[in-house]
C-alpha atoms as a PDB file:
ATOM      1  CA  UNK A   1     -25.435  13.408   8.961  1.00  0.00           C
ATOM      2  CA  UNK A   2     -21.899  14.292   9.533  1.00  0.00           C
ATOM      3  CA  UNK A   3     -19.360  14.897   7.040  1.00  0.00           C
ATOM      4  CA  UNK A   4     -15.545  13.210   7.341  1.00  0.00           C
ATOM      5  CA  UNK A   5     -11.909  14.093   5.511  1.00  0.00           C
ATOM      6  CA  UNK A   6      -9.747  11.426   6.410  1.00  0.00           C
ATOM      7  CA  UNK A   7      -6.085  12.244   5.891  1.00  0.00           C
ATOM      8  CA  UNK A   8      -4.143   8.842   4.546  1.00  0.00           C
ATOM      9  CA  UNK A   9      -0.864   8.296   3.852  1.00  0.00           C
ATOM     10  CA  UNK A  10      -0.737   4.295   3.180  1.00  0.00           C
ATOM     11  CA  UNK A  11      -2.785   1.336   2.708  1.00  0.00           C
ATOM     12  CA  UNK A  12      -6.362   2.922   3.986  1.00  0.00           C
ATOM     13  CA  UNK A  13      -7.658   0.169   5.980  1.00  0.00           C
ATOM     14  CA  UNK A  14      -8.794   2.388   8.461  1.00  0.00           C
ATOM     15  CA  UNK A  15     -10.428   4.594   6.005  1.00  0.00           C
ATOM     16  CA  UNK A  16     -12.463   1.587   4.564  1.00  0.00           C
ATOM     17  CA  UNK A  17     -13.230   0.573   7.881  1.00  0.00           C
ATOM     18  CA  UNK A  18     -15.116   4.198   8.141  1.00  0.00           C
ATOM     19  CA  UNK A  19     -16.313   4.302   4.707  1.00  0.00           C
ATOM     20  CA  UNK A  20     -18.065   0.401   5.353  1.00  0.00           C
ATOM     21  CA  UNK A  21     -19.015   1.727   8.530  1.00  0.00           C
ATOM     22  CA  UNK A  22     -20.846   4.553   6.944  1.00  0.00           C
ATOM     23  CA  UNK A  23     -22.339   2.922   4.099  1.00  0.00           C
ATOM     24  CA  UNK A  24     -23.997   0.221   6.340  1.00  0.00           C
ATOM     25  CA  UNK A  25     -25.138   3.316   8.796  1.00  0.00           C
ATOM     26  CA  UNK A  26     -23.585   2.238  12.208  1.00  0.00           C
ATOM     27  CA  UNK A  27     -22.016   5.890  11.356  1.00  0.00           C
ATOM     28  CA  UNK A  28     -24.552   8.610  10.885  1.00  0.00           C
ATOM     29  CA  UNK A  29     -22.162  10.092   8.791  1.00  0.00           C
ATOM     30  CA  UNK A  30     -20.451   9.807   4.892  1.00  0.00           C
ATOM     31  CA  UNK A  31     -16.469  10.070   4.336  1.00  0.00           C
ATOM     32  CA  UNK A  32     -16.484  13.323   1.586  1.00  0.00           C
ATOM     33  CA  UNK A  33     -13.271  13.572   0.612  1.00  0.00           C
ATOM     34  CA  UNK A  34      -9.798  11.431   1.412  1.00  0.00           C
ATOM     35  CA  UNK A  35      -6.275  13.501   1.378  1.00  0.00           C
ATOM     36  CA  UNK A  36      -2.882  11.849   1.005  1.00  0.00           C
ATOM     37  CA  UNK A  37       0.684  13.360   0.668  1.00  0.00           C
ATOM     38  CA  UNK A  38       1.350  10.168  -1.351  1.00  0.00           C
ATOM     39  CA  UNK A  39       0.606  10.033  -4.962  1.00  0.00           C
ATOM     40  CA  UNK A  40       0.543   5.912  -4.698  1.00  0.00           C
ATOM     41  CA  UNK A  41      -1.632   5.457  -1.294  1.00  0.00           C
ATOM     42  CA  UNK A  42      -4.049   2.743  -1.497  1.00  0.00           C
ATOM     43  CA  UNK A  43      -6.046   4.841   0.422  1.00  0.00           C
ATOM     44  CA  UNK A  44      -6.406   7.551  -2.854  1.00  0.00           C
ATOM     45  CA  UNK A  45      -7.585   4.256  -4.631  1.00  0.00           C
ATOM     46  CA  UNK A  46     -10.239   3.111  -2.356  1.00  0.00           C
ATOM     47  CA  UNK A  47     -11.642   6.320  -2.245  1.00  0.00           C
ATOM     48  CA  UNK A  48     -12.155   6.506  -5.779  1.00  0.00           C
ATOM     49  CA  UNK A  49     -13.412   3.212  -5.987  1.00  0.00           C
ATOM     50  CA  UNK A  50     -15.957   4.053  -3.760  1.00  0.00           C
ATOM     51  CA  UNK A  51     -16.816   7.303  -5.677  1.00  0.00           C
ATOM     52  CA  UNK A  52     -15.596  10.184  -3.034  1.00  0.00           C
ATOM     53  CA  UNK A  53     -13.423  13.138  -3.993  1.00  0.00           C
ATOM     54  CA  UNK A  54      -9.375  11.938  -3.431  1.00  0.00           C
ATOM     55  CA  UNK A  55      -6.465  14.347  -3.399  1.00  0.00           C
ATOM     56  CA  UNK A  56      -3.080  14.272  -3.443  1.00  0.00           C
ATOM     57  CA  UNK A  57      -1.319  17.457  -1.714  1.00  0.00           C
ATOM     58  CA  UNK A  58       2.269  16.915  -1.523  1.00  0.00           C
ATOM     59  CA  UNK A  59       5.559  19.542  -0.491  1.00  0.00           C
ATOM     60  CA  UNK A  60       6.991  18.111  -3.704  1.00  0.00           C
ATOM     61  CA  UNK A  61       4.357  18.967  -5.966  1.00  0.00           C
ATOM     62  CA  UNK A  62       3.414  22.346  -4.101  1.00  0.00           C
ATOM     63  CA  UNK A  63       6.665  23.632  -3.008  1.00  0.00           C
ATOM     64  CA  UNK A  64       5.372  26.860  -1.014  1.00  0.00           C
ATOM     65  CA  UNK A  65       3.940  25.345   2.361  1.00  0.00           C
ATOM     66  CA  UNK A  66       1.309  28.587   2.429  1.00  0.00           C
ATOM     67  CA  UNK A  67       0.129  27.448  -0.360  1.00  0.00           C
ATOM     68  CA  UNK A  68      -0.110  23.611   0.210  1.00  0.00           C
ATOM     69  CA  UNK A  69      -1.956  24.538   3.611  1.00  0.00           C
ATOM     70  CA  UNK A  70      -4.723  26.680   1.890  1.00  0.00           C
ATOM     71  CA  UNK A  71      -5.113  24.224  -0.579  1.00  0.00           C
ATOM     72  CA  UNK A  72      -5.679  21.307   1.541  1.00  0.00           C
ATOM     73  CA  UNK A  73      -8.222  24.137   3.978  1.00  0.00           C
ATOM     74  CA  UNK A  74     -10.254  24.784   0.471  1.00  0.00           C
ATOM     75  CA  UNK A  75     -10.741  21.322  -0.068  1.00  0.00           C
ATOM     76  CA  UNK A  76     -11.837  20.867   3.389  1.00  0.00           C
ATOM     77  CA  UNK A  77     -14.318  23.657   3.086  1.00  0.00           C
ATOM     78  CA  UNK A  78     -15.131  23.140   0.149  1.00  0.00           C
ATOM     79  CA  UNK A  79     -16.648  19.923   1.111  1.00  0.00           C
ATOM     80  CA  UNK A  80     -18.409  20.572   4.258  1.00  0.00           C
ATOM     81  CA  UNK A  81     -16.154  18.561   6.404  1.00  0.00           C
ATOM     82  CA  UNK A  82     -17.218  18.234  10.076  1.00  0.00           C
ATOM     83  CA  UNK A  83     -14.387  16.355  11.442  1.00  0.00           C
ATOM     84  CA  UNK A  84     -11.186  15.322  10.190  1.00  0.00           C
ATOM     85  CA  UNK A  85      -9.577  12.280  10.851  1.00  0.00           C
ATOM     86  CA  UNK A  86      -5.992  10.878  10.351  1.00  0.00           C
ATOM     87  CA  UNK A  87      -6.066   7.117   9.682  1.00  0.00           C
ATOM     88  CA  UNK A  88      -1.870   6.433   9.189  1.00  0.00           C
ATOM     89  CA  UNK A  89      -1.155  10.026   8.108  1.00  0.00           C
ATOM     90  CA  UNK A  90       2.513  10.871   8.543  1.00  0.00           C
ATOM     91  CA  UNK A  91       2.680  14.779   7.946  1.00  0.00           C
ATOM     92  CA  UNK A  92       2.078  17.267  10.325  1.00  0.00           C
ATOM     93  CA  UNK A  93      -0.724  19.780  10.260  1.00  0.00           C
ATOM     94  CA  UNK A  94      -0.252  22.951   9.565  1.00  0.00           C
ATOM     95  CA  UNK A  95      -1.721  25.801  11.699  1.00  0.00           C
ATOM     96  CA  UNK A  96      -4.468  26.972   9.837  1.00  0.00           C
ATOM     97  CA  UNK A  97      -6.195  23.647   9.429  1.00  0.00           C
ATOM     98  CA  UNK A  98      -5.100  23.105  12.954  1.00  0.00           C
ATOM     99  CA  UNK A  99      -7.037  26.970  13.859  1.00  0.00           C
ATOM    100  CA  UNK A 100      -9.855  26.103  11.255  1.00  0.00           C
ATOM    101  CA  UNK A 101     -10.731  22.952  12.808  1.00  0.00           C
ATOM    102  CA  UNK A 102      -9.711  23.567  16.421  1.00  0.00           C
ATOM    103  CA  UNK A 103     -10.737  20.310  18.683  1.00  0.00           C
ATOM    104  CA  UNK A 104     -12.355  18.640  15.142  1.00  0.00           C
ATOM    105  CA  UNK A 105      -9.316  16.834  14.081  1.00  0.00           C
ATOM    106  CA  UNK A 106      -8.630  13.313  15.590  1.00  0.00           C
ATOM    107  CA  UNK A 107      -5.258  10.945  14.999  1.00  0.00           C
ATOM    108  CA  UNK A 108      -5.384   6.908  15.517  1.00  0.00           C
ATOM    109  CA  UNK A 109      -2.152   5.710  16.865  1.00  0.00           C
ATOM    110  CA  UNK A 110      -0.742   2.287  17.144  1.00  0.00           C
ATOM    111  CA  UNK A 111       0.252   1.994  20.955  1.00  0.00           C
ATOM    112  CA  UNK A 112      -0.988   3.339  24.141  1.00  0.00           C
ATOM    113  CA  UNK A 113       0.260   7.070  23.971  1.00  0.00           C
ATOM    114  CA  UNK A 114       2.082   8.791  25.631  1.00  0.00           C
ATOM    115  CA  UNK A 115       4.686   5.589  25.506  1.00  0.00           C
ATOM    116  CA  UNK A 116       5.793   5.146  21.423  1.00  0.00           C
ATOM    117  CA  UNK A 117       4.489   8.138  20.018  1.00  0.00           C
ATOM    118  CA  UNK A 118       6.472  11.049  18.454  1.00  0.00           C
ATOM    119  CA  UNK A 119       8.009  11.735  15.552  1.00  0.00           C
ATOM    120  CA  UNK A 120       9.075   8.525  13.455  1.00  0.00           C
ATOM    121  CA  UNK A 121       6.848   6.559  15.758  1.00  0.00           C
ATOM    122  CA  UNK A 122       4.520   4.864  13.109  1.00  0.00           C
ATOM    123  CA  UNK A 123       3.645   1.176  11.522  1.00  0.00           C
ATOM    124  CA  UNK A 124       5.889  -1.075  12.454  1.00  0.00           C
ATOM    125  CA  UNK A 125       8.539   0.995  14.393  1.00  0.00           C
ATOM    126  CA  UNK A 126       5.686   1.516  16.749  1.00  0.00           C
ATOM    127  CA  UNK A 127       5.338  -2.526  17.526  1.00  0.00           C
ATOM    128  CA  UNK A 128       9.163  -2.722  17.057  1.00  0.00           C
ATOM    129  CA  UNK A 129       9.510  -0.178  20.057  1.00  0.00           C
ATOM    130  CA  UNK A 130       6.888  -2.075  22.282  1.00  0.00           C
ATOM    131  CA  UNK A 131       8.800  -5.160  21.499  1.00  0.00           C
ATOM    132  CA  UNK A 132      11.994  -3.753  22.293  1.00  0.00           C
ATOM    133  CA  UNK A 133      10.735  -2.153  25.484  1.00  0.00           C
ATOM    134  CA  UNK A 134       9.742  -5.597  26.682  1.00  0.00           C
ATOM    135  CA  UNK A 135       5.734  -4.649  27.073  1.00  0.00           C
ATOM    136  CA  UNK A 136       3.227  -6.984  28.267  1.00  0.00           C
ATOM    137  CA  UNK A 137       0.607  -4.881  26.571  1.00  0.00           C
ATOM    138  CA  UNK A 138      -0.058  -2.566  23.671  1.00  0.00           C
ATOM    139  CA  UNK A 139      -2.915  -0.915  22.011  1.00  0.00           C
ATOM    140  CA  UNK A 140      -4.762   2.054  20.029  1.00  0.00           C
ATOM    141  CA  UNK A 141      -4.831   5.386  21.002  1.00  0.00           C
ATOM    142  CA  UNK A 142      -6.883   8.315  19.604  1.00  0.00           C
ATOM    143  CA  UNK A 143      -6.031  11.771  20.425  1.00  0.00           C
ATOM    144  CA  UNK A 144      -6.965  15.057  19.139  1.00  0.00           C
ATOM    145  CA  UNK A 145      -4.211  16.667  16.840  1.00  0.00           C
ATOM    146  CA  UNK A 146      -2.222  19.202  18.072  1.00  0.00           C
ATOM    147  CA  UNK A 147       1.143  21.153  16.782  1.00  0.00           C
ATOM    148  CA  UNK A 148       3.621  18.149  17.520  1.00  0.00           C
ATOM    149  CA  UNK A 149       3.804  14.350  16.857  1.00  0.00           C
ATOM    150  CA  UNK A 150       1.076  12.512  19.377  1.00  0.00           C
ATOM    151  CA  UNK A 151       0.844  15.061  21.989  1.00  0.00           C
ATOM    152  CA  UNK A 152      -3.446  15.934  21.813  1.00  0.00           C
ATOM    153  CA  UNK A 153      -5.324  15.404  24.314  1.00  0.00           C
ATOM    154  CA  UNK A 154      -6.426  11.233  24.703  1.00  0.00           C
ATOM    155  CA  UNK A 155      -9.846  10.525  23.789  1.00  0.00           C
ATOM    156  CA  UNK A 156     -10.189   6.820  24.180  1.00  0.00           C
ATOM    157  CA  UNK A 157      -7.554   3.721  23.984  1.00  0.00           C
ATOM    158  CA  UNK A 158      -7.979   0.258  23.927  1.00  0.00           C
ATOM    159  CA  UNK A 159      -5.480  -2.406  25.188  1.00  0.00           C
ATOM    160  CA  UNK A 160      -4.251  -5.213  22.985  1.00  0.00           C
ATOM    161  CA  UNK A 161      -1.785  -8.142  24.728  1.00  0.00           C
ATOM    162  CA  UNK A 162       1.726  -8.788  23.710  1.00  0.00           C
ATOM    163  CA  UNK A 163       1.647 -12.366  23.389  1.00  0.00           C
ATOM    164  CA  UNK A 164       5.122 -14.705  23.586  1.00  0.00           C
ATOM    165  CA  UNK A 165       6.601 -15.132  20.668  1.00  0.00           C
ATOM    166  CA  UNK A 166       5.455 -11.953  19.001  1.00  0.00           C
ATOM    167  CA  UNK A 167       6.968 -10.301  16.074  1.00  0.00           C
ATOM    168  CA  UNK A 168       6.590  -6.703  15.154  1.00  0.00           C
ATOM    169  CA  UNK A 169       4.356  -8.256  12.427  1.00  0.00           C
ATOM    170  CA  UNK A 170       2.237 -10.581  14.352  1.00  0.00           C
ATOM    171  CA  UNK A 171       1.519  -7.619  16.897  1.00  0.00           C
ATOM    172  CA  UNK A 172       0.982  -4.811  13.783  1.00  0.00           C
ATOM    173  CA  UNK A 173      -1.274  -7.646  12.366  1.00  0.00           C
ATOM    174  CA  UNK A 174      -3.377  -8.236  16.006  1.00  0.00           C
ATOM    175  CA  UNK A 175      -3.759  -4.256  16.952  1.00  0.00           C
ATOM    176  CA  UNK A 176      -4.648  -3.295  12.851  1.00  0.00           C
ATOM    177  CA  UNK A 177      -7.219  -5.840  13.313  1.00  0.00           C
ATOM    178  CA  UNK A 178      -8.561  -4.163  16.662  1.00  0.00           C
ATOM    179  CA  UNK A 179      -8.142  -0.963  15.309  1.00  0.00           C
ATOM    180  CA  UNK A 180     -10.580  -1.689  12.230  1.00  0.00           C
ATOM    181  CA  UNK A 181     -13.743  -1.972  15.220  1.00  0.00           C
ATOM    182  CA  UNK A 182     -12.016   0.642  17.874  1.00  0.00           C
ATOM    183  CA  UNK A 183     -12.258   3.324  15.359  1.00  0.00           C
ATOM    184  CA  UNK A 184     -16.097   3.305  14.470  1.00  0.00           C
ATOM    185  CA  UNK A 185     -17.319   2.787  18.104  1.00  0.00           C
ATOM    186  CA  UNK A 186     -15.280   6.132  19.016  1.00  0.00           C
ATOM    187  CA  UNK A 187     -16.222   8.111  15.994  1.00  0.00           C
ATOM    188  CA  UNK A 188     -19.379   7.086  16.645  1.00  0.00           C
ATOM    189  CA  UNK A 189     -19.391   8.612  20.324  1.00  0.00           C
ATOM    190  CA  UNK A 190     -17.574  11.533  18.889  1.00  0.00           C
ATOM    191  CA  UNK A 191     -19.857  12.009  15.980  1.00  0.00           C
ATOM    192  CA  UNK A 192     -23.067  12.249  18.266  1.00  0.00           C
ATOM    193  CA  UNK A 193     -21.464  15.257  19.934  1.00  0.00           C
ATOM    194  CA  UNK A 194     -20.453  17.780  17.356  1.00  0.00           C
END
């Protein structure tokens, strides 16, 4: 069995997604710890309702960025983690996780990268952009994490229609729904090989 971190920023419906995918075993693996740079993520609160280790690592509460990186390494060690996973995580990763966890650290973005990614691309400036671009189709992308904004190499996407008539909400609403199944068939494929 595999051990997770999964890096949230905001409402952690991916993470439950992975977490209920785990508990009901169509993941061979168990979510150990949750990290947010928000103090008031809902994703901090399902974790703890679910009984795994949540942590809050933030540049405002741990000024020195050396220091905020080893932290947030230690806590990764210091719970076995396997993989990491961002599910809606807006900071960057700093090097040493990045080094420590080389090709182990996947993203899940809202649109078919490379088009709408980068930084400020996320929620529903994303679906705004695709709007705005006038595309007849969106999706999910993961990618491994690299040093810049939505730039790691594409593991697997999956395409989700712009219908007529859509809002940036209807079409957040339609690819978050998508995204819930996408992300436990590919951790799934990526779990069986590490």
């Amino acid at each position: 069995m595999k051990n997770i971190a999964v890096f949230a920023s905001g409402g952690g419906s991916d993470l439950q997604a992975i977490i209920d995918a785990c508990k009901s075993g169509r993941l061979n693996a168990q979510v150990r710890v949750v990290i947010s740079n928000n103090s008031g993520s809902m994703a901090l609160q399902r974790a703890r309702n679910e009984g795994i280790p949540a942590f809050h690592f933030n540049a405002k509460v741990i000024e020195d960025s050396a220091d905020l990186e080893k932290r947030m390494l230690d806590t990764l060690l210091g719970h076995e983690t396997d993989l990491v996973f961002l599910a809606g995580y807006l900071k960057k990763i700093g090097p040493g996780v990045l080094s420590a966890y080389e090709n182990r650290i996947f993203n899940i973005h809202p649109s078919l990268l490379p088009k709408h990614g980068g930084e400020g691309m996320y929620g529903i400036n994303v679906h705004r952009a695709v709007l705005e671009a006038g595309e007849t189709e969106t999706g999910i992308t993961i990618h491994r994490v690299s040093a810049d904004y939505d730039t790691g190499e594409i593991i697997a996407q999956r395409k989700v229609p712009v219908l007529d008539g859509d809002t940036p909400e209807t079409l957040a609403a339609r690819v978050l729904a998508q995204e819930h199944v996408f992300i436990v068939d590919v951790l799934s494929e990526m779990l069986s090989r590490i």
